[in-house]
C-alpha atoms as a PDB file:
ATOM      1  CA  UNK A   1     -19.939  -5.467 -12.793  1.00  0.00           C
ATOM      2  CA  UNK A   2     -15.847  -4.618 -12.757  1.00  0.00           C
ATOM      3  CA  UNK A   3     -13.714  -3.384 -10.138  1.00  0.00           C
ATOM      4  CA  UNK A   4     -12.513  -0.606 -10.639  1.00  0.00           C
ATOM      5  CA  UNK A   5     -10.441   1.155  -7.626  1.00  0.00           C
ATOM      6  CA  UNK A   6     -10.106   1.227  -4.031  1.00  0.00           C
ATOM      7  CA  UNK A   7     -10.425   4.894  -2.522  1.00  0.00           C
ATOM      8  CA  UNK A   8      -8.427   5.591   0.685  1.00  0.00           C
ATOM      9  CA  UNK A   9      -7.796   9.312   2.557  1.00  0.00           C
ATOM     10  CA  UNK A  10      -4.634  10.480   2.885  1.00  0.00           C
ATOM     11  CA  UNK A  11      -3.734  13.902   4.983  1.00  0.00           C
ATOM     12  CA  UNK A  12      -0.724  14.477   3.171  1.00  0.00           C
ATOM     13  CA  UNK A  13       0.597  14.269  -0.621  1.00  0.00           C
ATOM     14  CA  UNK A  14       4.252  14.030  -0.424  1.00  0.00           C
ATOM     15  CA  UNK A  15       4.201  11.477   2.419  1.00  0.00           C
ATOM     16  CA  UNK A  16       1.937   9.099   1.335  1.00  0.00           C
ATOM     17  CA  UNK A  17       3.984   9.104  -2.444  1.00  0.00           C
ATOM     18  CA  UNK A  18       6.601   8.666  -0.718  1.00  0.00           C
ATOM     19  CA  UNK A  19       5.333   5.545   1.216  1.00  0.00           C
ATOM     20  CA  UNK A  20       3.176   4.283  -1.799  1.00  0.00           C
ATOM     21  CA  UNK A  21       5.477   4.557  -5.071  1.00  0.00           C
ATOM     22  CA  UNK A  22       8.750   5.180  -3.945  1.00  0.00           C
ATOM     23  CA  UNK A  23       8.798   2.473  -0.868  1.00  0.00           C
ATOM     24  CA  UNK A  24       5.928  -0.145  -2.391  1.00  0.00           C
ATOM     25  CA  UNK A  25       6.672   0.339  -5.536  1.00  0.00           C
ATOM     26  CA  UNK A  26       3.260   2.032  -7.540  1.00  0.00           C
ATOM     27  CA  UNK A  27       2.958   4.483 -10.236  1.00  0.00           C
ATOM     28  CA  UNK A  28       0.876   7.068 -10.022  1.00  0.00           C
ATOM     29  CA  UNK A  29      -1.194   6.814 -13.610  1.00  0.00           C
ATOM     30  CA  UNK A  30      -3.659   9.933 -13.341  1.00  0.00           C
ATOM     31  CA  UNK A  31      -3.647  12.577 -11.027  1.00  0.00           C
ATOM     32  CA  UNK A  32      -7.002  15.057 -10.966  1.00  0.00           C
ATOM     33  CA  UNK A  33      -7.234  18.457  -9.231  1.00  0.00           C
ATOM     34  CA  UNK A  34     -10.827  19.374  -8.225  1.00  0.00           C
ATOM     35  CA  UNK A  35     -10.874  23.493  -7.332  1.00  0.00           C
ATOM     36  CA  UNK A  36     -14.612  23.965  -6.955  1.00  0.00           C
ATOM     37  CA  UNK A  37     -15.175  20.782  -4.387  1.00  0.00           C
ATOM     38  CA  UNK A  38     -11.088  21.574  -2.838  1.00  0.00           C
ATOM     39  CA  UNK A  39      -9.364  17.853  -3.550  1.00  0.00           C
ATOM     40  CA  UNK A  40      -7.168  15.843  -5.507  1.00  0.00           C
ATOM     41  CA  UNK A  41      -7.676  12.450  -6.675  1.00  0.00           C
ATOM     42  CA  UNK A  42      -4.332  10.342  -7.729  1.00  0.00           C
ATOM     43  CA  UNK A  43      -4.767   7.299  -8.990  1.00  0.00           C
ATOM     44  CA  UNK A  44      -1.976   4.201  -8.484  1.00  0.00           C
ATOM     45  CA  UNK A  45      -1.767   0.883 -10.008  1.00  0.00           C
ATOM     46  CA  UNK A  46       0.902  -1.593  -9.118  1.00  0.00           C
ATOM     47  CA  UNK A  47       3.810  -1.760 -11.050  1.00  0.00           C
ATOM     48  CA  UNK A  48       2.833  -5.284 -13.053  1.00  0.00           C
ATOM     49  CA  UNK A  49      -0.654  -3.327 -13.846  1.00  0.00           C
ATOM     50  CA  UNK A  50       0.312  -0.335 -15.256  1.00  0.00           C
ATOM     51  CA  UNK A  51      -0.482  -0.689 -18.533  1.00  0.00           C
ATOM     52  CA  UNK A  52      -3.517  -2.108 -17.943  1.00  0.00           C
ATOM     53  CA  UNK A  53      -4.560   0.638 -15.548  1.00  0.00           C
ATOM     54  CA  UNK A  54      -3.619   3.334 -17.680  1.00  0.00           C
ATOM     55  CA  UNK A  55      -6.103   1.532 -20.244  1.00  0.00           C
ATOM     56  CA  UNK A  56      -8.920   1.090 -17.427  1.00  0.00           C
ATOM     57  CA  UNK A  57      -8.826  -2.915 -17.725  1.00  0.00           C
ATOM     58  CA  UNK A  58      -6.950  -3.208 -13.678  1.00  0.00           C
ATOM     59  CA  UNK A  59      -7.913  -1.951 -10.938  1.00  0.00           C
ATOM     60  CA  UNK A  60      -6.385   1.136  -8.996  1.00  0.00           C
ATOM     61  CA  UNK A  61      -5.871   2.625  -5.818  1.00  0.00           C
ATOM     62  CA  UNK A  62      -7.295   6.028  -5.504  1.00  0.00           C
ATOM     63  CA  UNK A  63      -5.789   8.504  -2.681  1.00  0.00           C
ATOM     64  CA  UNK A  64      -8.454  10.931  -1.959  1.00  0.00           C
ATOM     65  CA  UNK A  65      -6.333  13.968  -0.619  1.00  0.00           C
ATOM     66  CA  UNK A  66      -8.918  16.958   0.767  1.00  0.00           C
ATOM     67  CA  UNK A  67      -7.252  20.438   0.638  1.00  0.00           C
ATOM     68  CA  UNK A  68      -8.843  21.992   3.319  1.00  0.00           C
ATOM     69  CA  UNK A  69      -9.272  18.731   5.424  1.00  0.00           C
ATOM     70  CA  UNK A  70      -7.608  18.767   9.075  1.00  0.00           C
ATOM     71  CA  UNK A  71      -9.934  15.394  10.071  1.00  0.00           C
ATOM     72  CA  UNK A  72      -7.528  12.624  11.756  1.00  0.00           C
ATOM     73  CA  UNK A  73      -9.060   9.700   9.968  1.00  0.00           C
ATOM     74  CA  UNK A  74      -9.615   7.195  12.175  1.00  0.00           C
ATOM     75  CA  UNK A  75      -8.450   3.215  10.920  1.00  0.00           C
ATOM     76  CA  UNK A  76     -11.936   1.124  11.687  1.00  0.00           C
ATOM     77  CA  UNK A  77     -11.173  -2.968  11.665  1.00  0.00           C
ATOM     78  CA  UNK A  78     -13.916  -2.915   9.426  1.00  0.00           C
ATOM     79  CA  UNK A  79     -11.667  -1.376   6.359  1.00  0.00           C
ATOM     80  CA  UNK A  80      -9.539  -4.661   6.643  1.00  0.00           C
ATOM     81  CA  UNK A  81      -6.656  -4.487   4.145  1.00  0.00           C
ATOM     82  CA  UNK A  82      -5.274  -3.922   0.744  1.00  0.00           C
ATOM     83  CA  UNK A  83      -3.429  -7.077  -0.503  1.00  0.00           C
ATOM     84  CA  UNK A  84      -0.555  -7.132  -3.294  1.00  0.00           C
ATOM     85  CA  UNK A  85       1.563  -9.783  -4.518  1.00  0.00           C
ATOM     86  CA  UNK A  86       5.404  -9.499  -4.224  1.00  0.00           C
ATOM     87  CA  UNK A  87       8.125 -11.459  -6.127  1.00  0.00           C
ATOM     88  CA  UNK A  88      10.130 -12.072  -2.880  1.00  0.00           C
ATOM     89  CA  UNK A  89       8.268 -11.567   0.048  1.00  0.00           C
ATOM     90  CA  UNK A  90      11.867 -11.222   2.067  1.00  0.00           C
ATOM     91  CA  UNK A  91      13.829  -8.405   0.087  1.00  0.00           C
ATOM     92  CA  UNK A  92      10.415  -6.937  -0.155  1.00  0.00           C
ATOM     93  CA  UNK A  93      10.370  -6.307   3.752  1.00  0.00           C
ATOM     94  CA  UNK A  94      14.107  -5.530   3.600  1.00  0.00           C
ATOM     95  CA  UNK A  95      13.680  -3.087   1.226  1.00  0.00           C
ATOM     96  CA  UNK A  96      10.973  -1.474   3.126  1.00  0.00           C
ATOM     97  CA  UNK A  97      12.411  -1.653   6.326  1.00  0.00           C
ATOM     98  CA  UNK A  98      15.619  -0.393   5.224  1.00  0.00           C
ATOM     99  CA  UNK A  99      13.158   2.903   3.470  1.00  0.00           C
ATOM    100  CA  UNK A 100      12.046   2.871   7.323  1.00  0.00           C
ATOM    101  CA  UNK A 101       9.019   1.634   7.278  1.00  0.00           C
ATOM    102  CA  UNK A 102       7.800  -0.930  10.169  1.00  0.00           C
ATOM    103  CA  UNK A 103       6.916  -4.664   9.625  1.00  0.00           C
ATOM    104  CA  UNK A 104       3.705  -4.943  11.468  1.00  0.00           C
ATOM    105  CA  UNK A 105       3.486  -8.561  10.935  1.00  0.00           C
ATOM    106  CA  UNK A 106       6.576 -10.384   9.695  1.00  0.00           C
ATOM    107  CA  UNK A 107       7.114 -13.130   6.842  1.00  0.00           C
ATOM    108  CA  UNK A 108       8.019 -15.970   9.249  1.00  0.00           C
ATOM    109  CA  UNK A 109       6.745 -18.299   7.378  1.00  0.00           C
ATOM    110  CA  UNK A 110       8.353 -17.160   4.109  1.00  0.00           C
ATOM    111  CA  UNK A 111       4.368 -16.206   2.675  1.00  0.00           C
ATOM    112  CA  UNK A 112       2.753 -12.895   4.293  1.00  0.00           C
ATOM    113  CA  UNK A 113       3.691  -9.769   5.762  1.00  0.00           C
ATOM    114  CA  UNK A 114       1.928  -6.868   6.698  1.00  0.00           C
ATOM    115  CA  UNK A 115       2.783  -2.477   6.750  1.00  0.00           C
ATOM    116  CA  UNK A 116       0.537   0.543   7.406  1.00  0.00           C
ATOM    117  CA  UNK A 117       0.846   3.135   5.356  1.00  0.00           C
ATOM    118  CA  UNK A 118       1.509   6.933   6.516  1.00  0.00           C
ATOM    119  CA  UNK A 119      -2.217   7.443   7.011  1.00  0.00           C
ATOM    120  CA  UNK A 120      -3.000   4.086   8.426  1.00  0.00           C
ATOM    121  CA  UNK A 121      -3.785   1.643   5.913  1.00  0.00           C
ATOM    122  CA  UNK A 122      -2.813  -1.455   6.177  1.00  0.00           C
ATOM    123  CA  UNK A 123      -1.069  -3.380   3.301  1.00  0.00           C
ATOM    124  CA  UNK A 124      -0.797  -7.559   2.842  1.00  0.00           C
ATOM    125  CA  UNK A 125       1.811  -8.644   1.186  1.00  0.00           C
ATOM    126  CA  UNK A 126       1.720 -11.950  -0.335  1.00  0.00           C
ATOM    127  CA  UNK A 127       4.824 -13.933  -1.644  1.00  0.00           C
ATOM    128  CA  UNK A 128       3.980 -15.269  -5.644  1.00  0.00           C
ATOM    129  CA  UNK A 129       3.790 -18.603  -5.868  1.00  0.00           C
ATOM    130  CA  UNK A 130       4.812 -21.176  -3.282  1.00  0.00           C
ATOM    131  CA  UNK A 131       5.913 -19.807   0.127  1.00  0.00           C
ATOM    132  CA  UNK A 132       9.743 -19.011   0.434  1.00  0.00           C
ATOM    133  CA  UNK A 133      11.670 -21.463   2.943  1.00  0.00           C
ATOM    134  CA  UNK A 134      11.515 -19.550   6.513  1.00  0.00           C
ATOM    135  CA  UNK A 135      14.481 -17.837   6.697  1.00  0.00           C
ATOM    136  CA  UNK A 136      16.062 -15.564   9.808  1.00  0.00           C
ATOM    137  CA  UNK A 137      16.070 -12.421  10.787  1.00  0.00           C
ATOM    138  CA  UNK A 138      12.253 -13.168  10.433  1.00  0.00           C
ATOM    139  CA  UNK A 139      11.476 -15.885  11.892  1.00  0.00           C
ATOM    140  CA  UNK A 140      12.433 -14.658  14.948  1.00  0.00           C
ATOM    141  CA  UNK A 141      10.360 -10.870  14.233  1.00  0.00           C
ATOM    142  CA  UNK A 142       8.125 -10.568  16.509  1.00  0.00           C
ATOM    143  CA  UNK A 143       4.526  -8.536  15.507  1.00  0.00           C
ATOM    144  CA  UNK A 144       4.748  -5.029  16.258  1.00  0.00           C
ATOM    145  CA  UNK A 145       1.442  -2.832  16.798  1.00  0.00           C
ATOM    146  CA  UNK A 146      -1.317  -4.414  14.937  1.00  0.00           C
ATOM    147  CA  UNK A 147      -2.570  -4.500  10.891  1.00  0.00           C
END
């Protein structure tokens, strides 16, 4: 058995690329229109798999985007969380914080984070390697919403 992708809904196109590869940093590596069932399928792979995922050897995130859809998906604690690795877990959060997207959970111990995307998703972010050395403003973050 491989892995091969994990599927999430999104409502709209434009604001979940925006959120997904031009604020965390994916490629989009396929992209299928389906007119008879009305959706679009775009596939993602992070930007140290791309290669790989273009060759079907890593696995992908699939946004399932339904053309005729007006459903408010619901986030169930039961989804739990996509997790990615980041070379510096602190100008990772800058960088998305500064793109205006909310730190849920902050890095204050220089090692995890977590964001929601547009739709609700939530996203770990893991710092490579050991953890960084805590470091301000983020140590003193407090949590905001939940992940």
């Amino acid at each position: 058995m491989k892995y091969l992708h994990t599927m999430v809904r999104i409502k709209n196109i434009d604001e979940s690329l925006d959120f997904y590869v031009n604020k965390m940093g994916m490629v989009e590596t396929k992209r299928k229109e389906f007119e008879q069932g009305r959706f679009t399928l775009i596939f993602l792979a992070s930007s140290d798999n791309v290669d790989e995922a273009k060759a079907n050897n890593a696995p992908e995130l699939e946004l399932t985007y339904n053309w005729d859809g007006d459903e408010d998906y619901q986030s169930g604690r039961n989804f739990g969380h996509l997790a990615y690795s980041v070379d510096n877990i602190y100008e990772t959060c800058q960088k998305l914080m500064d793109a205006g997207v909310t730190i849920n959970r902050p890095p204050r111990e220089g090692r995890m984070a977590f964001v929601k995307s547009p739709d609700n998703i939530s996203f770990e972010l893991l710092q490579k390697g050991d953890a960084l050395e805590p470091a301000e403003p983020w140590v003193s973050m407090e949590n905001t919403g939940e992940w």
